[in-house]
Each structure stands twice: as structure tokens, then as C-alpha cells.
Protein backbone atom coordinates (compact mmCIF):
# COMPACT_ATOMS: atom_id res chain seq x y z
CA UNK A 1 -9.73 -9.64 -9.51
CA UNK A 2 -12.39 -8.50 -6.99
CA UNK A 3 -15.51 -7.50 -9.51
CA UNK A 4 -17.14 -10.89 -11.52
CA UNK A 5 -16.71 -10.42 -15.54
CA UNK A 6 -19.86 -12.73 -16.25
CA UNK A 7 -22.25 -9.72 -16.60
CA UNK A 8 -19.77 -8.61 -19.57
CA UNK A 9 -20.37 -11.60 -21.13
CA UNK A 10 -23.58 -11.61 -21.92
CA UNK A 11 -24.99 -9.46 -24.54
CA UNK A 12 -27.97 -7.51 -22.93
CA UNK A 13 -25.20 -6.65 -19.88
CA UNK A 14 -22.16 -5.65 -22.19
CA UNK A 15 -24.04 -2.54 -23.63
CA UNK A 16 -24.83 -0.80 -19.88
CA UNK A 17 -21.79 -2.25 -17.67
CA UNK A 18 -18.44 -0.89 -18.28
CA UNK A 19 -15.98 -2.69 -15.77
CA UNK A 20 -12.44 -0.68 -15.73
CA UNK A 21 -9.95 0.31 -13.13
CA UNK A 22 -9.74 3.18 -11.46
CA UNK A 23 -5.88 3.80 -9.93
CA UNK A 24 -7.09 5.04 -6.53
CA UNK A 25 -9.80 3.02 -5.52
CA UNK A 26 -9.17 -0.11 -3.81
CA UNK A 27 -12.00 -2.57 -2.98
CA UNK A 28 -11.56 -4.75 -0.29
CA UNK A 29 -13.57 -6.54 2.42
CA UNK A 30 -12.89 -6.33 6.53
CA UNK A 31 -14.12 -10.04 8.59
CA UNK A 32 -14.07 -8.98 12.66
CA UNK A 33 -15.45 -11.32 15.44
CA UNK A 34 -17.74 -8.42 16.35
CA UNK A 35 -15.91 -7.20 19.10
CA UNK A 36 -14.73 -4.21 16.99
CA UNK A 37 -16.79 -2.46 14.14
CA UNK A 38 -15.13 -2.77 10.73
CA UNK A 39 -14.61 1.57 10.79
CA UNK A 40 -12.17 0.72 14.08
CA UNK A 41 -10.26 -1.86 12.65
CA UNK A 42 -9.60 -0.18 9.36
CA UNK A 43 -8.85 3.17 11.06
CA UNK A 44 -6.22 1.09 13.49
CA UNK A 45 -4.52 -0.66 10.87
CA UNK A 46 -3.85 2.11 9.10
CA UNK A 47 -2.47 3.52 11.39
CA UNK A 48 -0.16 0.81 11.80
CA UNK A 49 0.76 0.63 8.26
CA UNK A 50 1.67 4.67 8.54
CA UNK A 51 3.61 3.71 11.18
CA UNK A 52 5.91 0.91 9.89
CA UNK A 53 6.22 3.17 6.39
CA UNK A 54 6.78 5.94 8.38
CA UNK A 55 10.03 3.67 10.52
CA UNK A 56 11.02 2.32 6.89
CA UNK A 57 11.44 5.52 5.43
CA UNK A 58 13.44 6.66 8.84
CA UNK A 59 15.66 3.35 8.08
CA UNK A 60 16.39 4.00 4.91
CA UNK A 61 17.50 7.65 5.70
CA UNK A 62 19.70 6.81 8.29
CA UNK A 63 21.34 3.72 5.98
CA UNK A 64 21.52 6.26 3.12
CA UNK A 65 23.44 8.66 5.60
CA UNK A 66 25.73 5.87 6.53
CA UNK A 67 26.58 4.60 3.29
CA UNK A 68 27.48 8.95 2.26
CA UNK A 69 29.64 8.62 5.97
CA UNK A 70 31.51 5.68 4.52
CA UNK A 71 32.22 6.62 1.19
CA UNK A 72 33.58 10.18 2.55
CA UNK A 73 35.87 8.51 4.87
CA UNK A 74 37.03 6.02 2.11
CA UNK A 75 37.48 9.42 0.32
CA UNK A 76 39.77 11.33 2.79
CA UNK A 77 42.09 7.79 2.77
CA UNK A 78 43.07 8.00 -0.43
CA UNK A 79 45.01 11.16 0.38
């Protein structure tokens, strides 16, 4: 859990905080050495991850292909 739960705790807090989820929000903190600014490095890495979900999904298309290939073939033996 990212947010602290203390200031639900206590009384005078618990009436004007309401801590809840919200499904697409993330929070999440970016350390750099300096030598790029925190908007570069979150903009490259996402780019990345696109990247390696966009090979994944590729992967799994071409094994789902293979796998329909196979069972057709194993289909045409049986004759």
C-alpha cells in the first residue's frame, strides 16, 4: 500500500479523509541520477513495456497459429 492509513485512525481525520482505490490510477515514484528528468525516463520505459507486450502478443499469435497447424495436420491423418 502506497497512501499511510494513520490519518484514518484518528477521529478528527476519519470524518474529512476518505482513502479508496481508484482502478486506473497508479501511484508510483521515479529515483534517476539526474542525468535524465523523471518525464524521459517514464516516457522511455513505456515505451519499452509497449514494446515487449506488443512482441508477447505477436508470440502468442504465432504459437496459437502453430498449435491450429498441428492439430489440422493430426486431423487430415486420421483419414
Amino acid at each position: 500500500r502506497a497512501v499511510c492509513r494513520e490519518c484514518g485512525r484518528e477521529p478528527q481525520w476519519a470524518e474529512r479523509v476518505n482513502l479508496q482505490r481508484v482502478r486506473d490510477h497508479f501511484i508510483f515514484s521515479v529515483e534517476s541520477t539526474g542525468a535524465m528528468p523523471p518525464e524521459r525516463l517514464v516516457r522511455d520505459a513505456l515505451q519499452v513495456l509497449k514494446q515487449k507486450a506488443l512482441d508477447t502478443a505477436q508470440l502468442l499469435k504465432d504459437t496459437l497459429a502453430q498449435n491450429e497447424e498441428g492439430v489440422m495436420e493430426e486431423g487430415n491423418d486420421e483419414e
